[in-house]
C-alpha atoms as a PDB file:
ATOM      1  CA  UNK A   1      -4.751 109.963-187.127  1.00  0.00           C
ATOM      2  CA  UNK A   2      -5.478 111.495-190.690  1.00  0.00           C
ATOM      3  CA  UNK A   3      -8.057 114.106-190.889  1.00  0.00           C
ATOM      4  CA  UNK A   4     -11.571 113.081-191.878  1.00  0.00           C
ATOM      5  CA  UNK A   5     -11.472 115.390-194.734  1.00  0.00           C
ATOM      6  CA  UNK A   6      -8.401 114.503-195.925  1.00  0.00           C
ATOM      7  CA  UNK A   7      -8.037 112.483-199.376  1.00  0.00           C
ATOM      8  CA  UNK A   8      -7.539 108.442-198.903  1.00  0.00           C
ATOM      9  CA  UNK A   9      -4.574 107.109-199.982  1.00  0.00           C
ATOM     10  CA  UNK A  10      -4.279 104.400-202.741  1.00  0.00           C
ATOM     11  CA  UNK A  11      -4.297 100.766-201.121  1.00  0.00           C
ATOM     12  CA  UNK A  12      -2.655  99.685-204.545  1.00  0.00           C
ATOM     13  CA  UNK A  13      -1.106 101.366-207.860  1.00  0.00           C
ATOM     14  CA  UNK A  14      -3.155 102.243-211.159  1.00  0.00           C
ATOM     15  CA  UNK A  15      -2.720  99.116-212.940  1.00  0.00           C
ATOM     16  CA  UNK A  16      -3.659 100.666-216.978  1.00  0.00           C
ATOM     17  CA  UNK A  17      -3.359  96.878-218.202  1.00  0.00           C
ATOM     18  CA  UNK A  18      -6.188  95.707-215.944  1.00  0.00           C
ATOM     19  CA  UNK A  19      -8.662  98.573-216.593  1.00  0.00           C
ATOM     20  CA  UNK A  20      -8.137  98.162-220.638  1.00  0.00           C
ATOM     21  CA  UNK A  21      -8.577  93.782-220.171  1.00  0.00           C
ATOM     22  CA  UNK A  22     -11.810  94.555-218.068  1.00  0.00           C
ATOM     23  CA  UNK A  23     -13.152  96.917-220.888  1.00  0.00           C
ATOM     24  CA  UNK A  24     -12.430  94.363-223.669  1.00  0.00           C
ATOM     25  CA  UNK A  25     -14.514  91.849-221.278  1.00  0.00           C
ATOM     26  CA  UNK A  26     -17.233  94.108-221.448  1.00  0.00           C
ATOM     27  CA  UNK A  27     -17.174  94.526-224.914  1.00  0.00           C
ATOM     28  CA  UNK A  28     -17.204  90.749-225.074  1.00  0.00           C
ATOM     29  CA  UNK A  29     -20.112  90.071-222.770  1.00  0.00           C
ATOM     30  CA  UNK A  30     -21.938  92.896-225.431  1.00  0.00           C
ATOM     31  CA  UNK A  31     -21.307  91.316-227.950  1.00  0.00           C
ATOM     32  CA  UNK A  32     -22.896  88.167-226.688  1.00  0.00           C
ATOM     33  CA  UNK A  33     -25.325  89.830-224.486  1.00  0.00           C
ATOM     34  CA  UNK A  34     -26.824  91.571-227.683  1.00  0.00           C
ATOM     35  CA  UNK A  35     -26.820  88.494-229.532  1.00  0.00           C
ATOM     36  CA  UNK A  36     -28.622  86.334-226.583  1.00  0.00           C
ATOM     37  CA  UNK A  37     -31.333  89.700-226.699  1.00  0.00           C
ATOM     38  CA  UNK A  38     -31.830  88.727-230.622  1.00  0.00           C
ATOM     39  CA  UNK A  39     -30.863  92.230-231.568  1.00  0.00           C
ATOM     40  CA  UNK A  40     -27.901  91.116-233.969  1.00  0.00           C
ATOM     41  CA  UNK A  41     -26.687  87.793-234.710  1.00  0.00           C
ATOM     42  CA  UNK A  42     -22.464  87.369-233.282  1.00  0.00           C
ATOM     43  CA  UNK A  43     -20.981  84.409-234.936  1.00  0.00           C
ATOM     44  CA  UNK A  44     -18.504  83.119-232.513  1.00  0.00           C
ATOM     45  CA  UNK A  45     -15.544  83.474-234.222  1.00  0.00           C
ATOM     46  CA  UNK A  46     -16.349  87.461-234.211  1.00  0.00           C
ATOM     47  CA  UNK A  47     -14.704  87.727-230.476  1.00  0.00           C
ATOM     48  CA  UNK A  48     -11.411  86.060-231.475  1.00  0.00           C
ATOM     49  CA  UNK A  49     -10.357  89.421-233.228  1.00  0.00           C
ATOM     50  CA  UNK A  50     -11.455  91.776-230.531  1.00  0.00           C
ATOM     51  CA  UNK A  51     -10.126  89.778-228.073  1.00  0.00           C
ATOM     52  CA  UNK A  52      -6.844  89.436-229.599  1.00  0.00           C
ATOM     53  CA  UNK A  53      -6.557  93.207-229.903  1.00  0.00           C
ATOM     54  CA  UNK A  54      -7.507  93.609-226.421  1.00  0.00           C
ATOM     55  CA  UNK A  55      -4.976  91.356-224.935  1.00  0.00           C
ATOM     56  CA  UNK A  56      -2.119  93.204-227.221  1.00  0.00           C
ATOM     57  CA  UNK A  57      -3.324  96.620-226.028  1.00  0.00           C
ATOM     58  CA  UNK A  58      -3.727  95.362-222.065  1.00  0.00           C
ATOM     59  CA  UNK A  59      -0.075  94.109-222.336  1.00  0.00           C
ATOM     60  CA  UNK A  60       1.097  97.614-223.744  1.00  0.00           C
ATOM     61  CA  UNK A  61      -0.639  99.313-221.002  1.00  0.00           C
ATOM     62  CA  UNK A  62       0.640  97.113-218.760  1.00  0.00           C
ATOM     63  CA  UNK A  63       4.435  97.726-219.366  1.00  0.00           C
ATOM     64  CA  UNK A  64       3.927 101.576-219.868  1.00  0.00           C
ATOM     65  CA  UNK A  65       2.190 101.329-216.628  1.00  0.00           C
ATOM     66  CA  UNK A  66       5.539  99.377-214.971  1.00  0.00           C
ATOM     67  CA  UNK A  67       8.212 101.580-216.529  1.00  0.00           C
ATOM     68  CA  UNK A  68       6.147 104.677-215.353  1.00  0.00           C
ATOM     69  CA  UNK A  69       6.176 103.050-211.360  1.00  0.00           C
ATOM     70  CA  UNK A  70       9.828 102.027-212.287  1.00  0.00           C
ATOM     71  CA  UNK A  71      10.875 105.548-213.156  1.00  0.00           C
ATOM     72  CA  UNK A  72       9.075 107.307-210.318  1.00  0.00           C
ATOM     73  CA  UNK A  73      10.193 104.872-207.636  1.00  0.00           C
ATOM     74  CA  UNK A  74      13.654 105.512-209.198  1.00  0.00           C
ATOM     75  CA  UNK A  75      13.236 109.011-208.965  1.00  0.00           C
ATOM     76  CA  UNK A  76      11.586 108.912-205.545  1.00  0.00           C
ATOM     77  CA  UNK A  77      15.153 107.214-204.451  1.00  0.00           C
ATOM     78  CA  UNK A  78      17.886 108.909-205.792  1.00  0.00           C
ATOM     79  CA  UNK A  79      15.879 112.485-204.507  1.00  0.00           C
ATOM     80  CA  UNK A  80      15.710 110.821-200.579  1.00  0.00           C
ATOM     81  CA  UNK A  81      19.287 111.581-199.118  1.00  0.00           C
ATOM     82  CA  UNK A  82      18.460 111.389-195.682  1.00  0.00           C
ATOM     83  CA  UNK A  83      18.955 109.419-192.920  1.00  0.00           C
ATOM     84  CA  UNK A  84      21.767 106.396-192.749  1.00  0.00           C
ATOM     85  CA  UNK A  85      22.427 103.928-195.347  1.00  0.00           C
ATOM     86  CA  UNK A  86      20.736 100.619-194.540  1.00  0.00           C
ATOM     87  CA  UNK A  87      23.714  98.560-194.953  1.00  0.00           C
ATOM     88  CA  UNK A  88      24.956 100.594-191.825  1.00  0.00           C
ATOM     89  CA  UNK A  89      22.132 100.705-189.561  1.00  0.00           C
ATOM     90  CA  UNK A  90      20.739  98.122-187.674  1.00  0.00           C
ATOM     91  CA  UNK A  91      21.377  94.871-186.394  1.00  0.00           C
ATOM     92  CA  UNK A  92      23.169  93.429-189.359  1.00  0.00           C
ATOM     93  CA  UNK A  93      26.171  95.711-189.657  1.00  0.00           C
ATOM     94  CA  UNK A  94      26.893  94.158-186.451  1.00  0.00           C
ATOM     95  CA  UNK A  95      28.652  90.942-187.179  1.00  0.00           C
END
């Protein structure tokens, strides 16, 4: 049983692509959140720009994100030498 002090671990990675789509979202829904309050006017073809820009910068983030878990799982591998080989162990090397 962990400690009750200790940190929690992570029920899922840092997804970077998520995190910078939300934030465009928000930007959206301020745009048209200020424009619903009548303190500017947004046409609606204002978004279309932002949103385009968001979804190329969420995709960048995204694959940085990937080739960083790619390269640390990869790294995390070739540095664990212990133990068996699973093509050796258990019940399918038995034929």
């Amino acid at each position: 049983m962990p400690r009750p002090d200790a940190p929690r671990p992570w029920r899922h990675g840092f997804r970077p692509g998520r995190l910078v789509l939300g934030l465009t979202g928000l930007g959206v829904a301020a745009l048209y959140a200020g424009d619903a309050a009548g303190a500017w006017h947004t046409p609606w073809y204002a978004v279309l720009p932002l949103l385009a820009a968001g979804l190329v910068l969420a995709g960048g983030a995204g694959l940085l994100g990937q080739r960083a878990r790619r390269r640390r799982a990869a790294r995390a591998a070739s540095s664990d030498s212990t133990g068996a080989p699973a093509s050796t162990s258990g019940s399918q090397a038995i034929r």
